[in-house]
PDB file of N, CA and C in Angstrom:
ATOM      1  N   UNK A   1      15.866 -18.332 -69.955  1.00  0.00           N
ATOM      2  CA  UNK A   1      14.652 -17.610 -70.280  1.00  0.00           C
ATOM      3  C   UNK A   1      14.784 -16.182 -69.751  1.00  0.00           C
ATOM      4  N   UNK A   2      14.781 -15.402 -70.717  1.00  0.00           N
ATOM      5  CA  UNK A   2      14.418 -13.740 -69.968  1.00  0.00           C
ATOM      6  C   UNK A   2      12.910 -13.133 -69.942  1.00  0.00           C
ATOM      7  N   UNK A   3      13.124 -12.521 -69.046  1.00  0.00           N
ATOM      8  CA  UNK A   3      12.096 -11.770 -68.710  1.00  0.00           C
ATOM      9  C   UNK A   3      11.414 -10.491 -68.937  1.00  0.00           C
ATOM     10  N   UNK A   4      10.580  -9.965 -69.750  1.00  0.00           N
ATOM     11  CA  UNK A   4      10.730  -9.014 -70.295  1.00  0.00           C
ATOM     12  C   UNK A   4      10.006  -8.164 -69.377  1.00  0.00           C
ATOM     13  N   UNK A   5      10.566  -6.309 -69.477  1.00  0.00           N
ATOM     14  CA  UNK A   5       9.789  -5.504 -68.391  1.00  0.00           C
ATOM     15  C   UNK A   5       9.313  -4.905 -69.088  1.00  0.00           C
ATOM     16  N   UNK A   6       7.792  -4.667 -68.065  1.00  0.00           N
ATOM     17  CA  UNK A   6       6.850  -3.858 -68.754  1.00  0.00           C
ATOM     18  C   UNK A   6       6.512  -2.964 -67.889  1.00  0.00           C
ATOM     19  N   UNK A   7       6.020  -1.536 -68.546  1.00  0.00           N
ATOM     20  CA  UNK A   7       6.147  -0.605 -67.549  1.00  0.00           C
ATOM     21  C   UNK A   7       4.780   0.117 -67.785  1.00  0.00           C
ATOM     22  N   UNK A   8       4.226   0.755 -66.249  1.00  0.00           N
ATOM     23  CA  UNK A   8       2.543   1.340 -66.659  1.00  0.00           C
ATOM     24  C   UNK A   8       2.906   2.498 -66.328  1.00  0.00           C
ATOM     25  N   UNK A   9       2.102   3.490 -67.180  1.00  0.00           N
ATOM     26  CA  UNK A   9       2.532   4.649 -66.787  1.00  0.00           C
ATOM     27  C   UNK A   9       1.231   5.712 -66.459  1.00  0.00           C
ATOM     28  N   UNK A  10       1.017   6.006 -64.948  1.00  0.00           N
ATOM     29  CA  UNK A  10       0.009   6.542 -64.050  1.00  0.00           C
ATOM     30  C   UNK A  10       0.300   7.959 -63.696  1.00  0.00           C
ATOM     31  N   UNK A  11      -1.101   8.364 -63.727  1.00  0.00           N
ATOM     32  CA  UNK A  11      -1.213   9.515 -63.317  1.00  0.00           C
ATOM     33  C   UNK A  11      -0.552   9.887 -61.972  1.00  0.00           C
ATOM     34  N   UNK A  12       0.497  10.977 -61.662  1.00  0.00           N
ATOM     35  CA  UNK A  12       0.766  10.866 -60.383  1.00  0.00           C
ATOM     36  C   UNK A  12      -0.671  11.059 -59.166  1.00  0.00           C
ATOM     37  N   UNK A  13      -1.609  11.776 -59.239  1.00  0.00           N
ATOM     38  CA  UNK A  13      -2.837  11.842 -58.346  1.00  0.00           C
ATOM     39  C   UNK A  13      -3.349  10.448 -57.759  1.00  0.00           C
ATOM     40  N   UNK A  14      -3.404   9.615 -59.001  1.00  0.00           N
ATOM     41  CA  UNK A  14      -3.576   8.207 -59.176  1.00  0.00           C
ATOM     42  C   UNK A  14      -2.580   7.327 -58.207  1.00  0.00           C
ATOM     43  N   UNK A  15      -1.213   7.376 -58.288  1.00  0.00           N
ATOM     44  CA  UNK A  15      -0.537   7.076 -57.952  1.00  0.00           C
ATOM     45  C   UNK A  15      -0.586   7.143 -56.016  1.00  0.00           C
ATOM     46  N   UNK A  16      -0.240   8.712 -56.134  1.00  0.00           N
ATOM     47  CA  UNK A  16      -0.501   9.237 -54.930  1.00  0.00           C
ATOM     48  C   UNK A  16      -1.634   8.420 -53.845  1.00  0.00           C
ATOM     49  N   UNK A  17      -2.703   8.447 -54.577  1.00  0.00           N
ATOM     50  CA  UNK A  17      -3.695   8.022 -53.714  1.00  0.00           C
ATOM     51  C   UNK A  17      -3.562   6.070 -53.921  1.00  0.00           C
ATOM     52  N   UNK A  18      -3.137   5.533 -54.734  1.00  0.00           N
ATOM     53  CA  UNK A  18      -2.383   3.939 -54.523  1.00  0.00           C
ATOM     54  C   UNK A  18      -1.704   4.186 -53.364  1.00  0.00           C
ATOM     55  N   UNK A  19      -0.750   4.960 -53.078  1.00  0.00           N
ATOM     56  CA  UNK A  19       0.185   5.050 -52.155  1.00  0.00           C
ATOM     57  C   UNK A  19      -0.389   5.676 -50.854  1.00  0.00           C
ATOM     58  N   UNK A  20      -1.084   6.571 -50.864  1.00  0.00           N
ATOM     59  CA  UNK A  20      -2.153   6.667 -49.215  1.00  0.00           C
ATOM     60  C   UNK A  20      -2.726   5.236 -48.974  1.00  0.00           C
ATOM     61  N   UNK A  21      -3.550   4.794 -49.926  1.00  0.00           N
ATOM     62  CA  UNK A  21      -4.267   3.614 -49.177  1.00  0.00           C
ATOM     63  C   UNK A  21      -3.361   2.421 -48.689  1.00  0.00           C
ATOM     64  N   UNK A  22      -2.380   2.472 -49.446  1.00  0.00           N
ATOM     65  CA  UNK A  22      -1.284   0.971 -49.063  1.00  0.00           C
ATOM     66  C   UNK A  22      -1.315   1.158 -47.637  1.00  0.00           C
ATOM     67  N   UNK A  23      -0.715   2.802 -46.922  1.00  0.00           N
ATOM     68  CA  UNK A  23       0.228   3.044 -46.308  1.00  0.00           C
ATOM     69  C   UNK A  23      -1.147   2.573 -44.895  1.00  0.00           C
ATOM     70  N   UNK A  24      -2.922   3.144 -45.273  1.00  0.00           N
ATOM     71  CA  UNK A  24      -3.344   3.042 -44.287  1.00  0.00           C
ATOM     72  C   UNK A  24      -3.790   1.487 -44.059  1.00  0.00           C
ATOM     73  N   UNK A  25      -3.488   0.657 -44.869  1.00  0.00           N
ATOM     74  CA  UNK A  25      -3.752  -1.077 -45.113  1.00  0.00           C
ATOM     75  C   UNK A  25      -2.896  -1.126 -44.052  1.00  0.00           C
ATOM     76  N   UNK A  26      -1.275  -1.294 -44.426  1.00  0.00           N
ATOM     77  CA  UNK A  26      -0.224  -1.280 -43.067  1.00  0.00           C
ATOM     78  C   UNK A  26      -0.401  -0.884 -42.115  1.00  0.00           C
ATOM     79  N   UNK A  27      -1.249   0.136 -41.673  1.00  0.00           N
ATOM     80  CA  UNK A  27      -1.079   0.566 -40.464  1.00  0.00           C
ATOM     81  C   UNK A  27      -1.954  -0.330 -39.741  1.00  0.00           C
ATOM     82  N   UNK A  28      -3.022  -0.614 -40.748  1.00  0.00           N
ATOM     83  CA  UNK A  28      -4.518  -1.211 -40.041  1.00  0.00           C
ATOM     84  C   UNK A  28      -4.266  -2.482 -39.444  1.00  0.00           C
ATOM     85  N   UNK A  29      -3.426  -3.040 -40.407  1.00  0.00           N
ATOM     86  CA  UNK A  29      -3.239  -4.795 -40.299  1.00  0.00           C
ATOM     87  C   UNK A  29      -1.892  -4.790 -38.818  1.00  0.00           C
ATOM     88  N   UNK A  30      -1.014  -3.302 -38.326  1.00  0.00           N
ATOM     89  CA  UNK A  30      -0.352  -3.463 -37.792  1.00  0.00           C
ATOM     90  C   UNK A  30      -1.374  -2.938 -36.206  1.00  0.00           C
ATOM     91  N   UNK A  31      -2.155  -2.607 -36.374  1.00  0.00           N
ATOM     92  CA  UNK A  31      -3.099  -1.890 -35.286  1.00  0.00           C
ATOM     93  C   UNK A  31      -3.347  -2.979 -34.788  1.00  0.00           C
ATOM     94  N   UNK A  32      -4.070  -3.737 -35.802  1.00  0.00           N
ATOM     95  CA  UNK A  32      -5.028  -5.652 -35.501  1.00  0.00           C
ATOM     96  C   UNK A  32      -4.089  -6.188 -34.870  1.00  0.00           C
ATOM     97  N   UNK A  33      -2.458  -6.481 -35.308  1.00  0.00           N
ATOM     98  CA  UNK A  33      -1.412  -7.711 -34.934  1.00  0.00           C
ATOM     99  C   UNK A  33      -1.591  -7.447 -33.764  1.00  0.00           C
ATOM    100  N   UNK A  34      -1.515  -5.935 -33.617  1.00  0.00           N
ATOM    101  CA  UNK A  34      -0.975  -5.722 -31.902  1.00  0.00           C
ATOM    102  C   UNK A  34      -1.902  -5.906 -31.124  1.00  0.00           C
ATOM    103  N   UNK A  35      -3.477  -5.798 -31.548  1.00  0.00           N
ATOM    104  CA  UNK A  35      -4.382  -5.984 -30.655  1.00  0.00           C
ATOM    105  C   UNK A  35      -4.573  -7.251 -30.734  1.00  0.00           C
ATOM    106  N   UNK A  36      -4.181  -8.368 -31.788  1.00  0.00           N
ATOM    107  CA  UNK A  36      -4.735  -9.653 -31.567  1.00  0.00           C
ATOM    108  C   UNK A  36      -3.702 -10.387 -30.214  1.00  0.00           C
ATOM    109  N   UNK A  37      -2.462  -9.670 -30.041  1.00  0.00           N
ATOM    110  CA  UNK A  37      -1.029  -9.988 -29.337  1.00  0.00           C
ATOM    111  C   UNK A  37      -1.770 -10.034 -27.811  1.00  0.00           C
ATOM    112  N   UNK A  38      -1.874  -8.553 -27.773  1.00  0.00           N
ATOM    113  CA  UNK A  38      -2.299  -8.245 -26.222  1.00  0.00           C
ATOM    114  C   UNK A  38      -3.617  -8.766 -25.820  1.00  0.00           C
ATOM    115  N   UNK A  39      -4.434  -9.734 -26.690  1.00  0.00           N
ATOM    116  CA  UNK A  39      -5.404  -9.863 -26.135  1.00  0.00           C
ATOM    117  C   UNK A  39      -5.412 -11.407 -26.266  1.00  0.00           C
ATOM    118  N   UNK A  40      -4.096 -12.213 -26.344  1.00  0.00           N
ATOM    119  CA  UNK A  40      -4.377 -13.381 -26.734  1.00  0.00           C
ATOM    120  C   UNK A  40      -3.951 -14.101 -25.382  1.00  0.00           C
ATOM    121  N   UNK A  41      -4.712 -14.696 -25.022  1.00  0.00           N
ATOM    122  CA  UNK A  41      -4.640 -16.125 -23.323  1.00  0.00           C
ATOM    123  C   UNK A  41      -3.475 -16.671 -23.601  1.00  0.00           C
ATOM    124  N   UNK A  42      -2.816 -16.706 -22.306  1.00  0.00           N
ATOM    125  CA  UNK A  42      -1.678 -17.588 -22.334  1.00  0.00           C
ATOM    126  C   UNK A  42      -1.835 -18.771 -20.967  1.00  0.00           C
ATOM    127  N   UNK A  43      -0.814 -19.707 -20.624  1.00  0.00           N
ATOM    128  CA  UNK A  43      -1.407 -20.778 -19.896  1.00  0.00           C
ATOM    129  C   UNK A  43      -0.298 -20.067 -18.630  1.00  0.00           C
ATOM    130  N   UNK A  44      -0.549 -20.480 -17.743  1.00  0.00           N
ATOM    131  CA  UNK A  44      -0.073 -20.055 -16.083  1.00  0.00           C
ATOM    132  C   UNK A  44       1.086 -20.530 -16.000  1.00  0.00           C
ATOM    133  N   UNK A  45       1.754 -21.449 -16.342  1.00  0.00           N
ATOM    134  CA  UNK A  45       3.007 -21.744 -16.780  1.00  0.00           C
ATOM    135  C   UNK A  45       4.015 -20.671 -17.395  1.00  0.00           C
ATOM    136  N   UNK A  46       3.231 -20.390 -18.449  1.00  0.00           N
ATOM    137  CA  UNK A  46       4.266 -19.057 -19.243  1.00  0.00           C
ATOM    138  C   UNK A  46       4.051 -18.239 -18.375  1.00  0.00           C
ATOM    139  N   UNK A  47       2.412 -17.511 -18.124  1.00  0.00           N
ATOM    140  CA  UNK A  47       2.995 -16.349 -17.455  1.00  0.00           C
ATOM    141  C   UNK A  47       3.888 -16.213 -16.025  1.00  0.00           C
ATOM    142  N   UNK A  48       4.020 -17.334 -15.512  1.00  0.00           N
ATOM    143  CA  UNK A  48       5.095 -17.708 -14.492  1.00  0.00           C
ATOM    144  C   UNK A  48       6.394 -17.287 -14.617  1.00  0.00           C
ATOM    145  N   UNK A  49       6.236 -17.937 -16.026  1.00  0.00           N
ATOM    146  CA  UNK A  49       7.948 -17.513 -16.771  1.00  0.00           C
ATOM    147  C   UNK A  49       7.966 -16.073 -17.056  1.00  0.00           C
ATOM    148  N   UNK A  50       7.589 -15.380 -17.892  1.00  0.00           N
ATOM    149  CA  UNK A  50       7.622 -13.856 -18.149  1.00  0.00           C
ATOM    150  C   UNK A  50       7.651 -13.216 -16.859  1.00  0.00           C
ATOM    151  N   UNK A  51       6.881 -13.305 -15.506  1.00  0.00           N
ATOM    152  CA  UNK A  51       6.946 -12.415 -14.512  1.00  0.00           C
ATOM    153  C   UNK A  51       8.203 -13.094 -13.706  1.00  0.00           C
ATOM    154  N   UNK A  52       9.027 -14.546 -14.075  1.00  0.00           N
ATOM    155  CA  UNK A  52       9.863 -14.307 -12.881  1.00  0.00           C
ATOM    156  C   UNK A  52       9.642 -14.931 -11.466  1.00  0.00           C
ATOM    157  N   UNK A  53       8.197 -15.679 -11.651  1.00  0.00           N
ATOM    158  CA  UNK A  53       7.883 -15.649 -10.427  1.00  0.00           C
ATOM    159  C   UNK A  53       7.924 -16.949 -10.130  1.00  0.00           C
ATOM    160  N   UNK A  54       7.794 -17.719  -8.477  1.00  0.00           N
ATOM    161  CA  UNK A  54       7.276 -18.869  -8.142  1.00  0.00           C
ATOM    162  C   UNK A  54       5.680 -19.713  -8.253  1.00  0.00           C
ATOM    163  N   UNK A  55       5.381 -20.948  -8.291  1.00  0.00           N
ATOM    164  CA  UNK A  55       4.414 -20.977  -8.219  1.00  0.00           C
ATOM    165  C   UNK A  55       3.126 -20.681  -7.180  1.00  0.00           C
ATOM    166  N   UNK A  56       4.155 -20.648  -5.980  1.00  0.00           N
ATOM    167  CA  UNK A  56       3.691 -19.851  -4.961  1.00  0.00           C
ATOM    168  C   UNK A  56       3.396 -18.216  -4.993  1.00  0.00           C
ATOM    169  N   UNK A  57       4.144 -18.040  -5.365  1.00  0.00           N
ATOM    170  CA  UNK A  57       4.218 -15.954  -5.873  1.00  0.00           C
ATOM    171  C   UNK A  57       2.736 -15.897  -6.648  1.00  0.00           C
ATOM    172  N   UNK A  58       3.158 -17.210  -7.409  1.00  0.00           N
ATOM    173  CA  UNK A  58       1.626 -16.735  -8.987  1.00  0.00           C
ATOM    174  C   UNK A  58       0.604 -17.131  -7.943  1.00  0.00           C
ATOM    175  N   UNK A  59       0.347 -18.030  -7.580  1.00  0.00           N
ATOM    176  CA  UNK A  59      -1.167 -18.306  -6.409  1.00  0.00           C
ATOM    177  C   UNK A  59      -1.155 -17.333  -5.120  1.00  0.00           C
ATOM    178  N   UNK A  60      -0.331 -16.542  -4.875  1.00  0.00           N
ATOM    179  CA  UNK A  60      -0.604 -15.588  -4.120  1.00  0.00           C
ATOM    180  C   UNK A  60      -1.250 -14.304  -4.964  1.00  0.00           C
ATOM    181  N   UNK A  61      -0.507 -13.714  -5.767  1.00  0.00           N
ATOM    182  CA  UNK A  61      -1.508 -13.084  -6.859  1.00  0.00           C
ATOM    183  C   UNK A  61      -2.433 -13.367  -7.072  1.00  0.00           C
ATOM    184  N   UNK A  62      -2.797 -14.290  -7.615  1.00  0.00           N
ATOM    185  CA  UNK A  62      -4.629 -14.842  -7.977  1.00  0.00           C
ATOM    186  C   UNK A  62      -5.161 -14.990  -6.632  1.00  0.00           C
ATOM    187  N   UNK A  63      -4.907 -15.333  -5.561  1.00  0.00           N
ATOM    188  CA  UNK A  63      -5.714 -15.241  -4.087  1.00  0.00           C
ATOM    189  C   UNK A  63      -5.915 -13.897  -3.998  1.00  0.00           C
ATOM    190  N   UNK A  64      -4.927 -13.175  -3.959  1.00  0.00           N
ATOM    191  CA  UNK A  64      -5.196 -11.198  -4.284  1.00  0.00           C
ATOM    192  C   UNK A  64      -5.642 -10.622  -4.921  1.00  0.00           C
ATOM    193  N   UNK A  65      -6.172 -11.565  -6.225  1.00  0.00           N
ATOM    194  CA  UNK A  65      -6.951 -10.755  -7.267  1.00  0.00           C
ATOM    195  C   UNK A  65      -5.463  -9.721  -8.130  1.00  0.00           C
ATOM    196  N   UNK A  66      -4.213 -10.009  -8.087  1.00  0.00           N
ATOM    197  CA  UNK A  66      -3.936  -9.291  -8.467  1.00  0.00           C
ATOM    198  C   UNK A  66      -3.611  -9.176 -10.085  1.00  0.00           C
ATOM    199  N   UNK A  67      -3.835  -9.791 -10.541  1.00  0.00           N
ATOM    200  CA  UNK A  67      -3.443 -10.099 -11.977  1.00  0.00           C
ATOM    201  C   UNK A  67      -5.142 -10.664 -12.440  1.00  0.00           C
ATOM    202  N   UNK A  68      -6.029 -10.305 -13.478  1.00  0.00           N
ATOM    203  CA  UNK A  68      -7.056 -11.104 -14.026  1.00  0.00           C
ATOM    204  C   UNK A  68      -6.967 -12.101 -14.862  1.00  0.00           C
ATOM    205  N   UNK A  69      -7.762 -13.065 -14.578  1.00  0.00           N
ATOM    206  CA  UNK A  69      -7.222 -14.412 -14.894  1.00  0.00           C
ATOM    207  C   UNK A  69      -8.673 -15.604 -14.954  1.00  0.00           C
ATOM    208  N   UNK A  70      -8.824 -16.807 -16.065  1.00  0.00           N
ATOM    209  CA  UNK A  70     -10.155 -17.271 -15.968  1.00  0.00           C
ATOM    210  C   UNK A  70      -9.000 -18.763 -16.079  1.00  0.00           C
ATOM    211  N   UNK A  71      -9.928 -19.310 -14.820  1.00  0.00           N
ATOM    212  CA  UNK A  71      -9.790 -21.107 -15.170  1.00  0.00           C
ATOM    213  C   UNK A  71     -11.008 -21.715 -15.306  1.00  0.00           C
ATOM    214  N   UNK A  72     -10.233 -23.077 -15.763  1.00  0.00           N
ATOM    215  CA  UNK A  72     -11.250 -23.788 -16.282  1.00  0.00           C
ATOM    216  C   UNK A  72     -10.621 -25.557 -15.907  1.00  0.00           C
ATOM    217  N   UNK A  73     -11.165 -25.935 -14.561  1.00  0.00           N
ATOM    218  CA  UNK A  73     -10.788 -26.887 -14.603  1.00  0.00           C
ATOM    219  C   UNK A  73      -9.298 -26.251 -13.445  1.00  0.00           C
ATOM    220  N   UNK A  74      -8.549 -27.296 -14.026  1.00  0.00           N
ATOM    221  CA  UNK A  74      -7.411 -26.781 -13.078  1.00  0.00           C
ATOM    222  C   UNK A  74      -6.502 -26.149 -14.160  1.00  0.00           C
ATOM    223  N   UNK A  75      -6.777 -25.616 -15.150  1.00  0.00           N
ATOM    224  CA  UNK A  75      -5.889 -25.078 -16.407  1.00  0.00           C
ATOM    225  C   UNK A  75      -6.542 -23.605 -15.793  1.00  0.00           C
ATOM    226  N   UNK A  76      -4.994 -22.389 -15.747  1.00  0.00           N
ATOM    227  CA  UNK A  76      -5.203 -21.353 -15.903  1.00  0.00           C
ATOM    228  C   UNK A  76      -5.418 -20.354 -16.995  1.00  0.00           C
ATOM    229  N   UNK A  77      -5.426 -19.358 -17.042  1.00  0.00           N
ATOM    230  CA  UNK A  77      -5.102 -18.391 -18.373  1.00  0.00           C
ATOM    231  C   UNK A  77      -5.275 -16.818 -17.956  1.00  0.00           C
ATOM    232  N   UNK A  78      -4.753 -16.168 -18.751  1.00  0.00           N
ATOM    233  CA  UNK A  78      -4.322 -14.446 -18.380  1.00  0.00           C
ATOM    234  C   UNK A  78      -3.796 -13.841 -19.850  1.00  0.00           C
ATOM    235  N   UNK A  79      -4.861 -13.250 -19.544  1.00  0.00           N
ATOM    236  CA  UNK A  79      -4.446 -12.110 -21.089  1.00  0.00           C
ATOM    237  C   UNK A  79      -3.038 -11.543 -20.997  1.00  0.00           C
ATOM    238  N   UNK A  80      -2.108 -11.818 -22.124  1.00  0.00           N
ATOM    239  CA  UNK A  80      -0.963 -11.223 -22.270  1.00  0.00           C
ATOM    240  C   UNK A  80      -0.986  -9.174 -21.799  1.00  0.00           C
ATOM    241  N   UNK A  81      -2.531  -8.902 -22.675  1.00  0.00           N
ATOM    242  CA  UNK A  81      -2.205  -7.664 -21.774  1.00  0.00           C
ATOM    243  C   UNK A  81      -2.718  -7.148 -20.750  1.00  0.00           C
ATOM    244  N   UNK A  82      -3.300  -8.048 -19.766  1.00  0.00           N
ATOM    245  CA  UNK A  82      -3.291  -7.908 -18.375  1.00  0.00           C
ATOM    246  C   UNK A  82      -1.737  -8.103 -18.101  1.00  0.00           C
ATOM    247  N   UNK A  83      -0.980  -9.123 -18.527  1.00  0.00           N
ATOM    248  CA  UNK A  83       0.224  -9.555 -17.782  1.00  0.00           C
ATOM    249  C   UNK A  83       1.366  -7.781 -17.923  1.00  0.00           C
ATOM    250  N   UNK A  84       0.938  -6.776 -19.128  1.00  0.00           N
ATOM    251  CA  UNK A  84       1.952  -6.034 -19.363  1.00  0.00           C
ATOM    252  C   UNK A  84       1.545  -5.184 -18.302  1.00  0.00           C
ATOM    253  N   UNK A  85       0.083  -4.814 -18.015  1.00  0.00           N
ATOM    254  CA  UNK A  85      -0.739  -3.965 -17.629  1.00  0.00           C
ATOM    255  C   UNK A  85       0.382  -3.869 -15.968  1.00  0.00           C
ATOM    256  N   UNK A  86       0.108  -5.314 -15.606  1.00  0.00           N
ATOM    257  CA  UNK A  86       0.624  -5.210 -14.202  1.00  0.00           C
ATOM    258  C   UNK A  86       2.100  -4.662 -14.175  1.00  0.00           C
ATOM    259  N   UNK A  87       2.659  -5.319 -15.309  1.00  0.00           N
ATOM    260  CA  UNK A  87       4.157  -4.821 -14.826  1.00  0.00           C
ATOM    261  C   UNK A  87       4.527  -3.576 -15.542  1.00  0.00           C
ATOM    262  N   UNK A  88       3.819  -3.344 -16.003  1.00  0.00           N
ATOM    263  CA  UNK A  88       3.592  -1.442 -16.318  1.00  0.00           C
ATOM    264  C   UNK A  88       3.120  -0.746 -14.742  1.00  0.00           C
ATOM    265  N   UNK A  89       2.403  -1.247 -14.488  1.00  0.00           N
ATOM    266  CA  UNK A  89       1.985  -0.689 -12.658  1.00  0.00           C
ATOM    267  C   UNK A  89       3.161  -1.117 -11.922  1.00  0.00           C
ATOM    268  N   UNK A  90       4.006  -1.484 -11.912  1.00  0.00           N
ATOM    269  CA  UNK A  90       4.803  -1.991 -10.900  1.00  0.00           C
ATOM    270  C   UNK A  90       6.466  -1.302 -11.105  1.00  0.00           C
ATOM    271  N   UNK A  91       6.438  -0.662 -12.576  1.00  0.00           N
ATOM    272  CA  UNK A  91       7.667  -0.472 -13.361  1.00  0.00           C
ATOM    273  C   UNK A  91       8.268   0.686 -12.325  1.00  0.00           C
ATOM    274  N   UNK A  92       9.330   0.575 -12.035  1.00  0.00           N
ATOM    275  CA  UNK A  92      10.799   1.323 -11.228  1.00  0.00           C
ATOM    276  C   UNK A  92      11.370   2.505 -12.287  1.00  0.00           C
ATOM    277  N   UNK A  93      11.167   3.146 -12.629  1.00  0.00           N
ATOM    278  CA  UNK A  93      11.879   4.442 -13.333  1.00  0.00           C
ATOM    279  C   UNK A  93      13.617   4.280 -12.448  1.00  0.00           C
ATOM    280  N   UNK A  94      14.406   4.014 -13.392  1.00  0.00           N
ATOM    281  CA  UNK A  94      16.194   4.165 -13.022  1.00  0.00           C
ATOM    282  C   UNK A  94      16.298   5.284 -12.501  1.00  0.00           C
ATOM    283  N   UNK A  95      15.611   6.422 -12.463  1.00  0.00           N
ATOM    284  CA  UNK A  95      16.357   7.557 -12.325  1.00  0.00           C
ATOM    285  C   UNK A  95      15.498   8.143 -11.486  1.00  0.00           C
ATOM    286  N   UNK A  96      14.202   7.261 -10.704  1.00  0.00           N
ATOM    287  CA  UNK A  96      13.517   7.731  -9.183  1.00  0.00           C
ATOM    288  C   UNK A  96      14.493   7.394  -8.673  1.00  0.00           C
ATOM    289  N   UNK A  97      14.645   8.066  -7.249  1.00  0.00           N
ATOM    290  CA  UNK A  97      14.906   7.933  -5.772  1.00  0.00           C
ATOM    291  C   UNK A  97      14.241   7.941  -4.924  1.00  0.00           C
ATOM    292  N   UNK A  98      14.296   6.731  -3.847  1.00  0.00           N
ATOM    293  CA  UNK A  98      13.305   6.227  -2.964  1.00  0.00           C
ATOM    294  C   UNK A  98      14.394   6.540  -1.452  1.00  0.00           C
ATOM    295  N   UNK A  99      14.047   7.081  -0.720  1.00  0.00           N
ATOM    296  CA  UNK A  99      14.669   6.460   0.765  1.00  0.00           C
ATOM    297  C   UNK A  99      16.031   7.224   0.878  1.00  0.00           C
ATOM    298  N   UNK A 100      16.049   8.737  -0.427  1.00  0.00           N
ATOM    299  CA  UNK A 100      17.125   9.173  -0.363  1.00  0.00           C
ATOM    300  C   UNK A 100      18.674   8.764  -0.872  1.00  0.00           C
ATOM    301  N   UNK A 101      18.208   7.599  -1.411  1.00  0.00           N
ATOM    302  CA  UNK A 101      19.490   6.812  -1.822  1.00  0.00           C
ATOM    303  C   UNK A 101      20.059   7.252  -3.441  1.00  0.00           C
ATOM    304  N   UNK A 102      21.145   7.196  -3.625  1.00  0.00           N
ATOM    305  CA  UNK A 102      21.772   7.668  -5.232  1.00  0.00           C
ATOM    306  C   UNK A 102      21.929   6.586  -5.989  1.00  0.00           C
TER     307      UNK A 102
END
């Protein structure tokens, strides 16, 4: 079976402005992903895993308030972007020097 092509033929202005709105659809739906990402709960387990840490390390944080965080029961949770927030505050630049050292 072939397929036959058919072709429309548009005003470029027309066109043009098809092609602005696509471009601000993409951006919009990529604005949302990222905000639905950073704002989505994860369980105390993972964020254990992503920071690296012990389960002792993570309950010393939450005794410190240092990370925000809601339980319920004995189930934890922490917004993915609280979890970046902190280790954005904590981040080491390679190319500081501390203590004089190279």
């Amino acid at each position: 079976m072939t397929e036959t092509l058919n072709m429309v033929v548009v005003p470029q202005s027309i066109w043009e402005n098809i092609s602005k709105t696509l471009s601000n659809v993409e951006a919009l739906l990529q604005k949302r992903t990222e905000e639905e990402v950073s704002n989505q709960w994860i369980e105390s387990t993972q964020a254990r895993k992503i920071l690296g840490i012990s389960a002792k390390t993570w309950q010393t944080y939450r005794d410190e308030r240092r990370i925000p965080f809601s339980q319920f029961g004995r189930k934890i949770y922490v917004k993915q972007s609280d979890l970046e927030s902190f280790m954005q505050e904590h981040y080491i630049n390679s190319r500081s020097q501390k203590g004089g050292r190279v």
